[in-house]
PDB file of N, CA and C in Angstrom:
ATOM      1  N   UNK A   1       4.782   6.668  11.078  1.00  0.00           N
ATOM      2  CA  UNK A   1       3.607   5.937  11.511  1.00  0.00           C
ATOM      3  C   UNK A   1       3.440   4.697  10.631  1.00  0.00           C
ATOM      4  N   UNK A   2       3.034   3.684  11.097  1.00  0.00           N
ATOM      5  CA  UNK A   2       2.481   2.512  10.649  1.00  0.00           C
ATOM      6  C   UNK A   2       1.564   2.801   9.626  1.00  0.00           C
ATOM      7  N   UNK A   3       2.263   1.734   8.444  1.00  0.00           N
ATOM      8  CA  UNK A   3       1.014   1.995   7.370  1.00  0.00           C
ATOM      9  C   UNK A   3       0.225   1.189   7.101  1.00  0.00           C
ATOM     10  N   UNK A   4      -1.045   1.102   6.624  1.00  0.00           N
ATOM     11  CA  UNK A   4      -2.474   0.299   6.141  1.00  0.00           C
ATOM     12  C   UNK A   4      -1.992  -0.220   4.922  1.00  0.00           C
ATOM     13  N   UNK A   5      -1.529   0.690   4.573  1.00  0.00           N
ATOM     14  CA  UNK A   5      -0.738   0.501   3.059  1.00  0.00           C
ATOM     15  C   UNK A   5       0.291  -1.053   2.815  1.00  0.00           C
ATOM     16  N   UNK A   6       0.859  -0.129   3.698  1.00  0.00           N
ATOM     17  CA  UNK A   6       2.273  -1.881   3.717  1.00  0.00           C
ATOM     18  C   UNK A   6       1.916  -2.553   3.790  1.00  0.00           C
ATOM     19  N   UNK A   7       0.955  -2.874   5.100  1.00  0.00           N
ATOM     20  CA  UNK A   7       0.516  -3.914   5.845  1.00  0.00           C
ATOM     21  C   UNK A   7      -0.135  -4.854   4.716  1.00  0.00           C
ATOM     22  N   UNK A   8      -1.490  -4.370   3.553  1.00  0.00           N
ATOM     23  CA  UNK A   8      -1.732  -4.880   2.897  1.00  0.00           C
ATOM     24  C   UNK A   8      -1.174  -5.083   1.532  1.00  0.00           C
ATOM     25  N   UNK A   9       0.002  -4.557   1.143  1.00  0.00           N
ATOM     26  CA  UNK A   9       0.812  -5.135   0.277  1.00  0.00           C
ATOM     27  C   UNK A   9       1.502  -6.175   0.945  1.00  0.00           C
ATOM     28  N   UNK A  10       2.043  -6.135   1.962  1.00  0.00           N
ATOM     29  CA  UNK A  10       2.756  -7.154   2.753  1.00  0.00           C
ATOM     30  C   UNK A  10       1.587  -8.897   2.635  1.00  0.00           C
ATOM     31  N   UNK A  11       0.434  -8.805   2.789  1.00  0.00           N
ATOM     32  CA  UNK A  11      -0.481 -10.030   2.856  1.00  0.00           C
ATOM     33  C   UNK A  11      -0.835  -9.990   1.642  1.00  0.00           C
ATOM     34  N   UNK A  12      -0.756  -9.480   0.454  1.00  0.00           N
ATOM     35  CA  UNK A  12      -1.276  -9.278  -0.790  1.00  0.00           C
ATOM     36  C   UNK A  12      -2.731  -9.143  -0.973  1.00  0.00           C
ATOM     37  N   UNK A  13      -3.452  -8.642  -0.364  1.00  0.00           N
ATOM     38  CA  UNK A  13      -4.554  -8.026   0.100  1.00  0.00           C
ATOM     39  C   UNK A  13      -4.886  -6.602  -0.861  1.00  0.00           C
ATOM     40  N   UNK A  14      -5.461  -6.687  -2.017  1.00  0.00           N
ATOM     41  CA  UNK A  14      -5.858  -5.242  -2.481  1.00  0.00           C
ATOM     42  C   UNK A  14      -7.427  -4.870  -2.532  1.00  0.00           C
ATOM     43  N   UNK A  15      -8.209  -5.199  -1.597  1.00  0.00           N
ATOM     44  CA  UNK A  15      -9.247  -4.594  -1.162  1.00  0.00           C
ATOM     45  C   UNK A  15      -9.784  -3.745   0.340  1.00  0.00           C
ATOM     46  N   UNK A  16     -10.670  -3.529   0.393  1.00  0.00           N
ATOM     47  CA  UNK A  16     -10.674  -2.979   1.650  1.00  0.00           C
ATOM     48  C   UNK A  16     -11.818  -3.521   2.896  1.00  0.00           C
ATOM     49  N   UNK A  17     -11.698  -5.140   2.405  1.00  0.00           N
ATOM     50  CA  UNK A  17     -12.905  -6.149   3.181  1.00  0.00           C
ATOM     51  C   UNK A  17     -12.291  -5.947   4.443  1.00  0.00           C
ATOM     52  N   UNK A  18     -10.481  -6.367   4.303  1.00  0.00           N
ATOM     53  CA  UNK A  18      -9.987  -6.643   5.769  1.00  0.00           C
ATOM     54  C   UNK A  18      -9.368  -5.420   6.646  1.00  0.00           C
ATOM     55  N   UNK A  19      -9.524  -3.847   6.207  1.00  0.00           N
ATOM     56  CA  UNK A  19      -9.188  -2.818   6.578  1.00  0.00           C
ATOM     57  C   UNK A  19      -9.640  -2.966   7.732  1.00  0.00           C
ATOM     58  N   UNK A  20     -10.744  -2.963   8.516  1.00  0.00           N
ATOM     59  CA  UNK A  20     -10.779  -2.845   9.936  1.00  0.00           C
ATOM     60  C   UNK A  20     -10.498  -3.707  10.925  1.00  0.00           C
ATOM     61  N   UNK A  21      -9.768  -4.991  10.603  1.00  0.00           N
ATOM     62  CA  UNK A  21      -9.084  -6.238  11.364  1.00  0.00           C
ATOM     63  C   UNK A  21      -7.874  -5.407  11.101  1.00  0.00           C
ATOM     64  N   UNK A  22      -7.139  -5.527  10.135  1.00  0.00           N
ATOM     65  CA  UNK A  22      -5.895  -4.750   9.741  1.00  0.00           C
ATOM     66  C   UNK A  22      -5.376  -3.488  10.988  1.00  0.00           C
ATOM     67  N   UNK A  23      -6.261  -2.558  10.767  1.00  0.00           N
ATOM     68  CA  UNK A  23      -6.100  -1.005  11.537  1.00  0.00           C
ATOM     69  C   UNK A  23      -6.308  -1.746  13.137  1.00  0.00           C
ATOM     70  N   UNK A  24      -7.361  -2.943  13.409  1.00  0.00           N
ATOM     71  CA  UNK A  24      -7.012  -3.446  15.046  1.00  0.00           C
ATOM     72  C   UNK A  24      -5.475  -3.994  15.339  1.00  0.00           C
ATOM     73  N   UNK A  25      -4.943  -4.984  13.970  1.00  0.00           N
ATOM     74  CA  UNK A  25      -3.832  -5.046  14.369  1.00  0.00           C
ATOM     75  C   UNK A  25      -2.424  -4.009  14.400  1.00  0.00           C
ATOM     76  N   UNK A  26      -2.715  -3.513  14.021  1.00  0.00           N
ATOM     77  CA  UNK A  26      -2.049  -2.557  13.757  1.00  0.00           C
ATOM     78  C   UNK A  26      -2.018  -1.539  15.445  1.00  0.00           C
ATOM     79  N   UNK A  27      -3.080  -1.021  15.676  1.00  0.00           N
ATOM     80  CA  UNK A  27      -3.044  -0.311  16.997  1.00  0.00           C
ATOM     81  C   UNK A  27      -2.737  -1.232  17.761  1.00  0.00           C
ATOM     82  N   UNK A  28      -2.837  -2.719  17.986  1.00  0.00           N
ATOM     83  CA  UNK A  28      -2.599  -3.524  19.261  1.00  0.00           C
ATOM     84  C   UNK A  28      -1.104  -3.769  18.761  1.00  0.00           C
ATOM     85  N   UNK A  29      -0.331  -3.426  18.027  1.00  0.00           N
ATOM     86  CA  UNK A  29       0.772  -3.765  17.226  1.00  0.00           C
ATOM     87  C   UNK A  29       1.620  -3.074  18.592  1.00  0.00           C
ATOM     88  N   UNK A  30       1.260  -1.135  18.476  1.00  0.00           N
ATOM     89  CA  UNK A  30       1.834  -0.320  18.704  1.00  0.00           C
ATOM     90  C   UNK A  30       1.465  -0.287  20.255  1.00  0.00           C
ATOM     91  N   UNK A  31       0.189  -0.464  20.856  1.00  0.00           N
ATOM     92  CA  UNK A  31       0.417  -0.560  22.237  1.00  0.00           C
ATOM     93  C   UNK A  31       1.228  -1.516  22.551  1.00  0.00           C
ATOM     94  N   UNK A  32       1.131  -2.804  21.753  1.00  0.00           N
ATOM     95  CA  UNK A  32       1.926  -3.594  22.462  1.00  0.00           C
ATOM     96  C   UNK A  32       3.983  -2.820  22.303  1.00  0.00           C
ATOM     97  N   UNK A  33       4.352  -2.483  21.089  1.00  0.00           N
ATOM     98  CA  UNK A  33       5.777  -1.934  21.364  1.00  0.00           C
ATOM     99  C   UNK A  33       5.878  -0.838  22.859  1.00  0.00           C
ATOM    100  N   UNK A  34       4.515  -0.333  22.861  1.00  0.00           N
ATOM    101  CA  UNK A  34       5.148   0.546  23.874  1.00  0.00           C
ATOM    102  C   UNK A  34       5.284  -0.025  24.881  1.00  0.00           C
ATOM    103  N   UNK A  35       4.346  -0.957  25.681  1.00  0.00           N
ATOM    104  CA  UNK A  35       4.453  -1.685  26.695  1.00  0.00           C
ATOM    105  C   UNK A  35       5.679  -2.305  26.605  1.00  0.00           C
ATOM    106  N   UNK A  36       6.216  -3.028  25.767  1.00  0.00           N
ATOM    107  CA  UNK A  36       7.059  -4.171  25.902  1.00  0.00           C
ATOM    108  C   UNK A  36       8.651  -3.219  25.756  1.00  0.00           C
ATOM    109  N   UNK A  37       8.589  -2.249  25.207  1.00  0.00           N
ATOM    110  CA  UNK A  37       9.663  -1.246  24.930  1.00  0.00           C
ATOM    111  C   UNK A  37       9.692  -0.341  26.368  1.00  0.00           C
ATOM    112  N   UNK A  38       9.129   0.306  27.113  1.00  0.00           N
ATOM    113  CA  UNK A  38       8.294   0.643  28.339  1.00  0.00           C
ATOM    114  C   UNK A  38       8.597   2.251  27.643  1.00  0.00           C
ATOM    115  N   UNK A  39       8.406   2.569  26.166  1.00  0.00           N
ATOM    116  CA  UNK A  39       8.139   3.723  25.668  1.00  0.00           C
ATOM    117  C   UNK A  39       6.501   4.687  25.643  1.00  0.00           C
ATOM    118  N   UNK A  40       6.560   5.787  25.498  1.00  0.00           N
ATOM    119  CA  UNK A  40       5.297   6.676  25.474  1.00  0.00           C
ATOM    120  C   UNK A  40       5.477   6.963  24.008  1.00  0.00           C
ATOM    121  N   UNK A  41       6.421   7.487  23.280  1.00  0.00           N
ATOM    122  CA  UNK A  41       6.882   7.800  22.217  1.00  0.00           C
ATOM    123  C   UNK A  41       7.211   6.547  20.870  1.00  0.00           C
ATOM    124  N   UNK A  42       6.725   6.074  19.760  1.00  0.00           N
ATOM    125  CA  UNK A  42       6.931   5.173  19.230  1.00  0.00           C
ATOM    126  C   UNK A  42       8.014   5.903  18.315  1.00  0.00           C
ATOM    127  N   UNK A  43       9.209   5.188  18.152  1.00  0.00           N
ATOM    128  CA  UNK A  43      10.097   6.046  16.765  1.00  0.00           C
ATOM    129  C   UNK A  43       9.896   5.384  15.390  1.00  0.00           C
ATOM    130  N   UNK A  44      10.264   6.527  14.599  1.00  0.00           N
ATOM    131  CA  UNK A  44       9.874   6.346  13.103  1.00  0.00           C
ATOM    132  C   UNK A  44      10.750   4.672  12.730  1.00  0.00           C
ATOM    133  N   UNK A  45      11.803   4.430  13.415  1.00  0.00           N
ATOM    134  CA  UNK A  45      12.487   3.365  13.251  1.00  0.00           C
ATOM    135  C   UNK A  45      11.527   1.942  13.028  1.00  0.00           C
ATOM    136  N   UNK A  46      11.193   2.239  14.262  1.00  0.00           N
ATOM    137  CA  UNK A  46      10.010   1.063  14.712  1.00  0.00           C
ATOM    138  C   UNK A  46       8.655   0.670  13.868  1.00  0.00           C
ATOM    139  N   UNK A  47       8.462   1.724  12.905  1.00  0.00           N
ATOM    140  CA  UNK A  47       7.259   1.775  12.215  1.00  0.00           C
ATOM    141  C   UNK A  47       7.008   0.181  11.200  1.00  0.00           C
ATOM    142  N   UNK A  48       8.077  -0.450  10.457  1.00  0.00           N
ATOM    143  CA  UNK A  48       8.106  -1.344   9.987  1.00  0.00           C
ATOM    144  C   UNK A  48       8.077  -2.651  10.889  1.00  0.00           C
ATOM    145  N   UNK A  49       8.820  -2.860  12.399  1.00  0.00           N
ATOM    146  CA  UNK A  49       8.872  -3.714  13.309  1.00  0.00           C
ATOM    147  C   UNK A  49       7.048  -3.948  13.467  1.00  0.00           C
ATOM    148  N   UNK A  50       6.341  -2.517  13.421  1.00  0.00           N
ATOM    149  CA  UNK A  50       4.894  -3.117  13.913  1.00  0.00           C
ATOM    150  C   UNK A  50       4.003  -3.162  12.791  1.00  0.00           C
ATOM    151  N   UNK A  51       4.223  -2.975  12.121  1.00  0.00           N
ATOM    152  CA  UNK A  51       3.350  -3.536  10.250  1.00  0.00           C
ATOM    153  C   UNK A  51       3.947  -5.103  10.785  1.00  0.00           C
ATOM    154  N   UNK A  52       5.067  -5.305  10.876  1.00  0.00           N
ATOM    155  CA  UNK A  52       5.737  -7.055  10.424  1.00  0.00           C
ATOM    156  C   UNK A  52       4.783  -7.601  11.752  1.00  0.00           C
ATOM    157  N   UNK A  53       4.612  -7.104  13.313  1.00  0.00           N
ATOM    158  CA  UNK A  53       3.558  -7.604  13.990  1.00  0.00           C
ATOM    159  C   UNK A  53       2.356  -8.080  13.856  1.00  0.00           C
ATOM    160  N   UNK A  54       2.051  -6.613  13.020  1.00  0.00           N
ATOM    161  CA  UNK A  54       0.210  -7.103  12.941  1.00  0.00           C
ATOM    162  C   UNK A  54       0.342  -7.629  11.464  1.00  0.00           C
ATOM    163  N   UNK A  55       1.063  -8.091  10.251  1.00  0.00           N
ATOM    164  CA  UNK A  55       0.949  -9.225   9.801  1.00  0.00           C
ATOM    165  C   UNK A  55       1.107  -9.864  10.520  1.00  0.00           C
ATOM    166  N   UNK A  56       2.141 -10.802  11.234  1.00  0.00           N
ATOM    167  CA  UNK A  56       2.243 -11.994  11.976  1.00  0.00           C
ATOM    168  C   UNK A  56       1.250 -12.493  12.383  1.00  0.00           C
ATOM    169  N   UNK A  57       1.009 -11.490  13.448  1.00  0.00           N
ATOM    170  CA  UNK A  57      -0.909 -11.442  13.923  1.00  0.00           C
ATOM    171  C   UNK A  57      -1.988 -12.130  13.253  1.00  0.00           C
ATOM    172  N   UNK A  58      -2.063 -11.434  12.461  1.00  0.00           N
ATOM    173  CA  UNK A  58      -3.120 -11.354  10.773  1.00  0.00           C
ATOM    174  C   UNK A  58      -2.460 -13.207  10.307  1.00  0.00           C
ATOM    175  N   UNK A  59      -1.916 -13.457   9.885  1.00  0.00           N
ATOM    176  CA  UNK A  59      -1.829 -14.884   9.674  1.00  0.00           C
ATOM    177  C   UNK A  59      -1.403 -15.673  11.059  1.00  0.00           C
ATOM    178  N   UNK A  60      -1.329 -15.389  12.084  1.00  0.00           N
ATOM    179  CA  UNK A  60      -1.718 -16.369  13.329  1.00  0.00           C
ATOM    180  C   UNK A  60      -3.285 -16.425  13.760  1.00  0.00           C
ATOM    181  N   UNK A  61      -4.060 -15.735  12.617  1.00  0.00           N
ATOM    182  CA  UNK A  61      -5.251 -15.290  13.005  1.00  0.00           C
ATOM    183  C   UNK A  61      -6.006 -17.146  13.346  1.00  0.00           C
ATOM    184  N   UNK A  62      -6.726 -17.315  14.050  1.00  0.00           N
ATOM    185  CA  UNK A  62      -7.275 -18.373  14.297  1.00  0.00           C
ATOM    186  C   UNK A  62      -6.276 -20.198  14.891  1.00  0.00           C
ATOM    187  N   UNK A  63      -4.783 -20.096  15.243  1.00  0.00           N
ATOM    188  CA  UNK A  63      -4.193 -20.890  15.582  1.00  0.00           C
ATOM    189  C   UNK A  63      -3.645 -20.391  16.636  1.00  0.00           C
ATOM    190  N   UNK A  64      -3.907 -19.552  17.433  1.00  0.00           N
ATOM    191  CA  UNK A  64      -3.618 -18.834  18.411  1.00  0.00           C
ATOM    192  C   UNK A  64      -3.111 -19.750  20.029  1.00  0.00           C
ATOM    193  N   UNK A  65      -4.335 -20.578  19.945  1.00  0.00           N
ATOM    194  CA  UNK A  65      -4.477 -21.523  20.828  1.00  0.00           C
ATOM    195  C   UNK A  65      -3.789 -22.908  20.624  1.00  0.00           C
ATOM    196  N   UNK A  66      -3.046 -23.115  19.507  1.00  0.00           N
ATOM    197  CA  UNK A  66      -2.575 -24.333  18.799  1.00  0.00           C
ATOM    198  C   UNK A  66      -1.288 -24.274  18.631  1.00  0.00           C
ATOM    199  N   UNK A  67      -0.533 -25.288  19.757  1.00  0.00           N
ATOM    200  CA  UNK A  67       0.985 -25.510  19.384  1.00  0.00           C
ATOM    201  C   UNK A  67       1.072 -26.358  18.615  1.00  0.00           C
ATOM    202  N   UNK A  68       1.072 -27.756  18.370  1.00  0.00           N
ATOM    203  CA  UNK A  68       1.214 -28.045  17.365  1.00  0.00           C
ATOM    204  C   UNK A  68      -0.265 -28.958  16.731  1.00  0.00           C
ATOM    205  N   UNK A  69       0.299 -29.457  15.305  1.00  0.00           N
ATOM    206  CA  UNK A  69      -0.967 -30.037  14.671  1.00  0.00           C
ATOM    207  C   UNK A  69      -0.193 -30.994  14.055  1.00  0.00           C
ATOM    208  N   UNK A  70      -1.017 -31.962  13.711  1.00  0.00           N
ATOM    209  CA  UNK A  70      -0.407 -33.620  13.048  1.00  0.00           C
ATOM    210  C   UNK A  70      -1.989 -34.008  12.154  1.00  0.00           C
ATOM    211  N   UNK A  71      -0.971 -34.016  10.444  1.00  0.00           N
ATOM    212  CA  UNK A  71      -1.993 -34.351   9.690  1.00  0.00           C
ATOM    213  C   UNK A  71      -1.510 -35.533   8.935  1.00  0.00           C
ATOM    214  N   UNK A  72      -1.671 -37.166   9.484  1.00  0.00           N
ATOM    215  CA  UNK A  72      -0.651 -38.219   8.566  1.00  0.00           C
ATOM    216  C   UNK A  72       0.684 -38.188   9.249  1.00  0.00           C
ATOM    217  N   UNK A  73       1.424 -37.819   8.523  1.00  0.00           N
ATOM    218  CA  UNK A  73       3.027 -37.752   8.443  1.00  0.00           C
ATOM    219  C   UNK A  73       3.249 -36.283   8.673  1.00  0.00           C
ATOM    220  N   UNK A  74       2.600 -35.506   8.249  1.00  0.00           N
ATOM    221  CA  UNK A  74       2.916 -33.629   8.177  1.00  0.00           C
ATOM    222  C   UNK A  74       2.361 -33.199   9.580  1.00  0.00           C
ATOM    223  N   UNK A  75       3.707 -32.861  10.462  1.00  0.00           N
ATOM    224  CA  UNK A  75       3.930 -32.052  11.346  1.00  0.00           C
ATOM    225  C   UNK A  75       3.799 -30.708  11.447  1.00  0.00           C
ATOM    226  N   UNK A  76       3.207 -29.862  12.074  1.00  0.00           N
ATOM    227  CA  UNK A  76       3.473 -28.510  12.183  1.00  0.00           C
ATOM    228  C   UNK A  76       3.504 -27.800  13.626  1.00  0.00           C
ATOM    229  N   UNK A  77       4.168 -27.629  14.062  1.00  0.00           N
ATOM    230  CA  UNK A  77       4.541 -26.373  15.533  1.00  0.00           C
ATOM    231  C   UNK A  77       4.116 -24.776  15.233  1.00  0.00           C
ATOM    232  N   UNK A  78       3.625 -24.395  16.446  1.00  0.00           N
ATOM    233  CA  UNK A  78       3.200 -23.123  15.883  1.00  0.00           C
ATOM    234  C   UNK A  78       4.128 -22.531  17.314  1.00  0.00           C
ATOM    235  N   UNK A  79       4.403 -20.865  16.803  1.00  0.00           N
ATOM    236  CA  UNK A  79       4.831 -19.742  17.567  1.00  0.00           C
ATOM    237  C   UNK A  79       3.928 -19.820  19.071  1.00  0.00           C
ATOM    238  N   UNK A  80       4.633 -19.485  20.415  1.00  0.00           N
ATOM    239  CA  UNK A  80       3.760 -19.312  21.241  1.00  0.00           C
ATOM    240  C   UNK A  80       3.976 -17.467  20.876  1.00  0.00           C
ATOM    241  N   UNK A  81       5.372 -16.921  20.983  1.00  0.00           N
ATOM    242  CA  UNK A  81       5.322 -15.639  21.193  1.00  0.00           C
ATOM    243  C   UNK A  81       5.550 -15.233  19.179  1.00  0.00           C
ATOM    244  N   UNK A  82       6.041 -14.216  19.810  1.00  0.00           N
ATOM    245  CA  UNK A  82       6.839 -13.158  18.280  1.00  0.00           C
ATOM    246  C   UNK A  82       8.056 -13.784  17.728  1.00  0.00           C
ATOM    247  N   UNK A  83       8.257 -13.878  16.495  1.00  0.00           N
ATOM    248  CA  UNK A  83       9.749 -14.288  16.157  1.00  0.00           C
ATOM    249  C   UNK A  83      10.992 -13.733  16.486  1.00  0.00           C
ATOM    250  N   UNK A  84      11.213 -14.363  16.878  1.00  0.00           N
ATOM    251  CA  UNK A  84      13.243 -13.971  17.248  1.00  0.00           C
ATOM    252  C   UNK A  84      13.823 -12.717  16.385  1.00  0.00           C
ATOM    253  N   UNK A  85      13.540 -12.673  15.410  1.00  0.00           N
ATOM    254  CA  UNK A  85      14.316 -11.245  14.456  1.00  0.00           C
ATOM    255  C   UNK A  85      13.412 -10.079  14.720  1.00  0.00           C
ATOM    256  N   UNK A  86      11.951 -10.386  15.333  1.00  0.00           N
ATOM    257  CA  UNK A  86      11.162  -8.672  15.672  1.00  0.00           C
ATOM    258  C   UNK A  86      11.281  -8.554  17.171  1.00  0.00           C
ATOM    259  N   UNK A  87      11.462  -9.213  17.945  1.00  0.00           N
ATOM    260  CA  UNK A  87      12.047  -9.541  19.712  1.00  0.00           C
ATOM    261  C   UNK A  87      13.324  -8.902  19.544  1.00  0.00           C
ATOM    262  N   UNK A  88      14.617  -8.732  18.560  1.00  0.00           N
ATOM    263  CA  UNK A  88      15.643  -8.759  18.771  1.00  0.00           C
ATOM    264  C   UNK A  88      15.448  -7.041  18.336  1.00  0.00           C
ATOM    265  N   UNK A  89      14.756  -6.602  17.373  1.00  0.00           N
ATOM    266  CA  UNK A  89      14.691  -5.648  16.996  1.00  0.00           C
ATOM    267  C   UNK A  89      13.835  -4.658  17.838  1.00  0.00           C
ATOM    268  N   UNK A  90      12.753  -5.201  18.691  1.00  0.00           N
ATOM    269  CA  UNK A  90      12.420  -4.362  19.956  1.00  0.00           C
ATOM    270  C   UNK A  90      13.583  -4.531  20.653  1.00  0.00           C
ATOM    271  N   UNK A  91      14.379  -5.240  21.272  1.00  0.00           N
ATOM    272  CA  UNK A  91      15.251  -5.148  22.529  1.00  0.00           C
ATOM    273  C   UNK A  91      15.989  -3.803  22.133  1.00  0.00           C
ATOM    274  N   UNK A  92      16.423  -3.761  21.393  1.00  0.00           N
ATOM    275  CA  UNK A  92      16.982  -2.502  20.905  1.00  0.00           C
ATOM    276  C   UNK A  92      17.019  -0.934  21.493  1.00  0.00           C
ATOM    277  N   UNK A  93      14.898  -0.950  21.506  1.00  0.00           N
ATOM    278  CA  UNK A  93      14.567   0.141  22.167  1.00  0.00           C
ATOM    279  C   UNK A  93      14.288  -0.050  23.378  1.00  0.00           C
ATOM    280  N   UNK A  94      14.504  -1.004  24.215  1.00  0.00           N
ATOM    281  CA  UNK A  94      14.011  -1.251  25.566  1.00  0.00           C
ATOM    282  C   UNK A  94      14.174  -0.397  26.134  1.00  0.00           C
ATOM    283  N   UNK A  95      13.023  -0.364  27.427  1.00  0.00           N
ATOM    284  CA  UNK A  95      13.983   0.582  28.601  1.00  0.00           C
ATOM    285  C   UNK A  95      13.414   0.124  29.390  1.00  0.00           C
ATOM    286  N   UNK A  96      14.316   0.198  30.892  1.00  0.00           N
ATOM    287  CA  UNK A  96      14.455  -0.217  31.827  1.00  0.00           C
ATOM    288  C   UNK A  96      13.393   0.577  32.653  1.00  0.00           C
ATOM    289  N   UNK A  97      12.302  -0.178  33.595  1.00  0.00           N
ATOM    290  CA  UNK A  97      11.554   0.150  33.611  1.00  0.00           C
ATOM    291  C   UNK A  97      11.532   0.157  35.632  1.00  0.00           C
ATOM    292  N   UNK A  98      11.995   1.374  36.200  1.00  0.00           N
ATOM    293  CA  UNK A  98      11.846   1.618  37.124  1.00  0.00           C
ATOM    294  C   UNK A  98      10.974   1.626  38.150  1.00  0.00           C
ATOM    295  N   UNK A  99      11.021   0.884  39.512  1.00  0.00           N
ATOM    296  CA  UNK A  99       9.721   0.842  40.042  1.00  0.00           C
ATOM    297  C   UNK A  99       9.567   1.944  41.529  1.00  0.00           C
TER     298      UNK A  99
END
C-alpha cells in the first residue's frame, strides 16, 4: 500500500498540516491506476508509481490550468498529462479492456 510516509519524505514535508491534501492525493493516485490500468486489484509493485503521482500532483498543485508562463526572458512549459517514466511504468500493467 501507498505510504503517507514516503509521500512526505519525498516533498520534505515533516509535519502533519498537509496530511489530508496528501491522503486525497494519494487515493485519487490509486483510483486513477486502476482506471487507467483497467485493474480492481492494485499490486504491491505499483505502490511507489502512485506516491511518485500524488507528489507530482502535490507540486502541480495550483498550475493545473497553465501551459506555459513567460517572466522577461525565463520561459517555462508545464505538463498537460503524467511524465513519460510513470506512463511507461503503468503501461506495464495495462489491460485490455473488453467491451
Amino acid at each position: 500500500m501507498a505510504s503517507l510516509e514516503n509521500v512526505k519524505t519525498l516533498l520534505g514535508i515533516f509535519d502533519t498540516s498537509q496530511d489530508s491534501l496528501l491522503n486525497l492525493y494519494l487515493s485519487r493516485a490509486e483510483k486513477f491506476v486502476k482506471n487507467y490500468c483497467n485493474i480492481d486489484e492494485i499490486p504491491v509493485e505499483l505502490d511507489e508509481v502512485i506516491e511518485d503521482i500524488a507528489v507530482y500532483r502535490y507540486r502541480m498543485n495550483g498550475v493545473e490550468n497553465v501551459k506555459s508562463e513567460s517572466k522577461g526572458s525565463l520561459s517555462e512549459t508545464y505538463r498537460e498529462s503524467l511524465p513519460d517514466d510513470i506512463l511507461a511504468q503503468l503501461n506495464r500493467y495495462r489491460r485490455v479492456k473488453v467491451v
